[in-house]
C-alpha atoms as a PDB file:
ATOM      1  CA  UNK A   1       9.509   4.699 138.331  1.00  0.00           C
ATOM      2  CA  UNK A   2      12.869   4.079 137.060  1.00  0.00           C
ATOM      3  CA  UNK A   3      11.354   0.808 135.161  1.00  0.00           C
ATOM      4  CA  UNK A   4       8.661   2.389 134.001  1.00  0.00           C
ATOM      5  CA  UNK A   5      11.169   5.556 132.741  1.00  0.00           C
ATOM      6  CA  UNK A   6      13.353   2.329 130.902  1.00  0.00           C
ATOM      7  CA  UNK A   7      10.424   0.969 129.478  1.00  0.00           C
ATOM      8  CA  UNK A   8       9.034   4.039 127.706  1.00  0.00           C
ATOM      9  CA  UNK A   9      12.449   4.958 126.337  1.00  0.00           C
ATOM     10  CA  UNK A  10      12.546   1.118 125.418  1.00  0.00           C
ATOM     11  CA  UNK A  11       9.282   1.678 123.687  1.00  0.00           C
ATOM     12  CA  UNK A  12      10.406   5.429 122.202  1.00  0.00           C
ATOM     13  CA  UNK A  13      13.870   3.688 120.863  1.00  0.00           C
ATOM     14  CA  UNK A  14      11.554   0.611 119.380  1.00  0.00           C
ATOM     15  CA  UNK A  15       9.354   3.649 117.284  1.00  0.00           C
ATOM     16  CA  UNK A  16      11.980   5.710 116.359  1.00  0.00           C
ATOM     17  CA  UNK A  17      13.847   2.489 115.077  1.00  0.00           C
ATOM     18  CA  UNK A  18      10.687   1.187 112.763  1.00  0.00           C
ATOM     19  CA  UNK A  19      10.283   4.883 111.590  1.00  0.00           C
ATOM     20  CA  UNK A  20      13.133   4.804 110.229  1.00  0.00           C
ATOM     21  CA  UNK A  21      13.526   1.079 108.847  1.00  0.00           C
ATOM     22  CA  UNK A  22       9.866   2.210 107.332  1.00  0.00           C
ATOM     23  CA  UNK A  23      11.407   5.362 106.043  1.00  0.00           C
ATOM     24  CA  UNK A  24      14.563   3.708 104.124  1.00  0.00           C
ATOM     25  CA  UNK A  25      12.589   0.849 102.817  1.00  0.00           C
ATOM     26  CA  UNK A  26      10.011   3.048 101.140  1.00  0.00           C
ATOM     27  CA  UNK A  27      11.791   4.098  98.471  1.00  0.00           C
ATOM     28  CA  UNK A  28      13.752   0.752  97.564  1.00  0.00           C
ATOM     29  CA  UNK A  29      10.102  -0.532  98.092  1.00  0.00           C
ATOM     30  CA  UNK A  30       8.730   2.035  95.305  1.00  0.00           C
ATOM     31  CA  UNK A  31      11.840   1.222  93.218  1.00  0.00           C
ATOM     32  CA  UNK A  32      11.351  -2.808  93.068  1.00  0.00           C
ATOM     33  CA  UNK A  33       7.774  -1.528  92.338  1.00  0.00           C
ATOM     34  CA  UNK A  34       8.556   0.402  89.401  1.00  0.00           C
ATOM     35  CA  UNK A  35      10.769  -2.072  88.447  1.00  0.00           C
ATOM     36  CA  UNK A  36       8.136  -4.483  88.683  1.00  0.00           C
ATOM     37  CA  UNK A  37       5.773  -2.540  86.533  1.00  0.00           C
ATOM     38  CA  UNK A  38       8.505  -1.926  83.828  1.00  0.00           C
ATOM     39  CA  UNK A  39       9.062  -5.427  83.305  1.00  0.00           C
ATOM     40  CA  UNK A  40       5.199  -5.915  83.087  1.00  0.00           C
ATOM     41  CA  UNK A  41       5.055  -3.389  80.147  1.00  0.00           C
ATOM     42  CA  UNK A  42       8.433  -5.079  78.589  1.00  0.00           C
ATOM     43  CA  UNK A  43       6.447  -8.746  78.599  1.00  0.00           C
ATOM     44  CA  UNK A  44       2.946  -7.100  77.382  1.00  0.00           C
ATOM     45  CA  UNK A  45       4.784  -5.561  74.381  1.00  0.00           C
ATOM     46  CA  UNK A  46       6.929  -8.616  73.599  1.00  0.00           C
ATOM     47  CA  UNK A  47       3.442 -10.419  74.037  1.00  0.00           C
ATOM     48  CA  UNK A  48       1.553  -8.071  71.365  1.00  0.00           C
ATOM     49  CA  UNK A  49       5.266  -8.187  68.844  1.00  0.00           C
ATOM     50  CA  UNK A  50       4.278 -12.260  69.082  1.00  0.00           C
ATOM     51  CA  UNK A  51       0.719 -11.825  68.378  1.00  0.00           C
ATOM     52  CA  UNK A  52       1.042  -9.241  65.736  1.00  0.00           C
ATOM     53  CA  UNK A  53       3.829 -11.380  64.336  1.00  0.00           C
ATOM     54  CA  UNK A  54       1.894 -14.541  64.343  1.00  0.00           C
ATOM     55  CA  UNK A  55      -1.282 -12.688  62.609  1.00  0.00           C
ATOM     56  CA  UNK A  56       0.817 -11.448  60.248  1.00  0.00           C
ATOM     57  CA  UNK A  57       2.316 -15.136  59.217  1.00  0.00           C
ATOM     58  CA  UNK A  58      -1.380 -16.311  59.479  1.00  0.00           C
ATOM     59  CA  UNK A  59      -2.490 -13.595  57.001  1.00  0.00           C
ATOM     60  CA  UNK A  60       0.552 -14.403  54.149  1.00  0.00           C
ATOM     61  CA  UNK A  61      -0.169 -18.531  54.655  1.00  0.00           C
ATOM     62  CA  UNK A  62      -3.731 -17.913  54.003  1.00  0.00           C
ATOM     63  CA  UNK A  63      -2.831 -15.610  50.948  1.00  0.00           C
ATOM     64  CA  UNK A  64      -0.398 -17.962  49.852  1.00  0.00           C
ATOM     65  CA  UNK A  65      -3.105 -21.135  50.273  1.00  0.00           C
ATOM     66  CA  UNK A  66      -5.298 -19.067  48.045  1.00  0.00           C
ATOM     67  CA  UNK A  67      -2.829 -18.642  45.275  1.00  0.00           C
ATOM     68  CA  UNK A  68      -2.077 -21.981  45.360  1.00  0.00           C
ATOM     69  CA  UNK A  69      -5.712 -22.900  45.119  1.00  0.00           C
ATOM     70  CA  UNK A  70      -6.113 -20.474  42.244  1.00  0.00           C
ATOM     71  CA  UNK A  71      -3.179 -21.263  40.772  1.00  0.00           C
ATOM     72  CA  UNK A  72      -4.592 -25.351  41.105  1.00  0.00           C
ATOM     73  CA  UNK A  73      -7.503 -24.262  39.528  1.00  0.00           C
ATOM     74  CA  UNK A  74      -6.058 -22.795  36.788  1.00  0.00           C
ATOM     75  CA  UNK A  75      -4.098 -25.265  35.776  1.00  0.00           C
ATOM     76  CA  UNK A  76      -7.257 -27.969  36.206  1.00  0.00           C
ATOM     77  CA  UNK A  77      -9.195 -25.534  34.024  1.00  0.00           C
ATOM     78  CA  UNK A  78      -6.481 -25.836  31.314  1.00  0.00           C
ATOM     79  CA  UNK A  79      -6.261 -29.505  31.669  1.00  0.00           C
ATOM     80  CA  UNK A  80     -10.223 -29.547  31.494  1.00  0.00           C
ATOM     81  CA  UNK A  81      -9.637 -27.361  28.204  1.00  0.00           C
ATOM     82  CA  UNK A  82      -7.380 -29.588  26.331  1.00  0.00           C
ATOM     83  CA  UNK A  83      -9.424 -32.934  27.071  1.00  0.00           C
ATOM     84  CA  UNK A  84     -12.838 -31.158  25.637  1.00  0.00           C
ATOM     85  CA  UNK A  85     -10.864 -29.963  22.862  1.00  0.00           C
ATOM     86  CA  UNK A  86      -9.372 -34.143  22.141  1.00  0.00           C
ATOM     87  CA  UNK A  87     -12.802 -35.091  22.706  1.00  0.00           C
ATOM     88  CA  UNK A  88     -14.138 -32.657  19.907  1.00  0.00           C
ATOM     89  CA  UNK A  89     -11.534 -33.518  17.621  1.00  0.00           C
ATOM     90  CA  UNK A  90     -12.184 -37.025  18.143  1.00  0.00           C
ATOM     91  CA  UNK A  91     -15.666 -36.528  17.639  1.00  0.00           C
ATOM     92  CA  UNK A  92     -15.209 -34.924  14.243  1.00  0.00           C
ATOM     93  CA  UNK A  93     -12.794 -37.301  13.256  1.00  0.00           C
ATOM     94  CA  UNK A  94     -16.224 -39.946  14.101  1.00  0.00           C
ATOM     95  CA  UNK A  95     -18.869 -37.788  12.246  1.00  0.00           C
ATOM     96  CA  UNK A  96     -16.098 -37.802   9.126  1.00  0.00           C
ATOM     97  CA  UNK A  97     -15.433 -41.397   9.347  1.00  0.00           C
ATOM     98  CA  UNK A  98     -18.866 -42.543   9.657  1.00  0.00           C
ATOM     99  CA  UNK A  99     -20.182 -39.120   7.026  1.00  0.00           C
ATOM    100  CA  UNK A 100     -18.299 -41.420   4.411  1.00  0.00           C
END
């Protein structure tokens, strides 16, 4: 009887110690979780600042291509303009030269 007296207060200490081992990790538990979850929500925001930035820098290079390209055409446009405008002078000059 005495054993058997021993072994339930063996078996009452052994509860009453993971009770409370349960009981103070809980909340350090719940903290490192809430930690946890903060630092989730830090890296998801940092992760949309990136994306965001990145379409943004997407947006002004493709803006900037198409002035360029504009800009190119432009330019080839006046180019175009000046040769047709030789090539009817020199054609005039032709008609006057051969008109004689």
């Amino acid at each position: 009887r005495e054993l058997a007296g021993k072994a339930d207060e063996i078996k009452h200490k052994a509860f009453c110690t993971d009770e409370m081992n349960t009981k103070q990790l809980q909340p350090e538990k719940k903290e490192r979780e809430t930690n946890i979850l903060a630092k989730i929500e830090e890296l998801e925001m940092k992760l949309n600042q990136h994306f965001n930035t990145d379409d943004m820098n997407t947006n002004q290079l493709q803006t900037e291509s198409k002035e360029r390209d504009k800009s190119d055409a432009f330019a080839k446009i006046e180019e175009l303009e000046a040769k047709m405008e030789q090539f009817t002078e020199a054609i005039e000059d032709l008609k006057d030269t051969h008109a004689v």
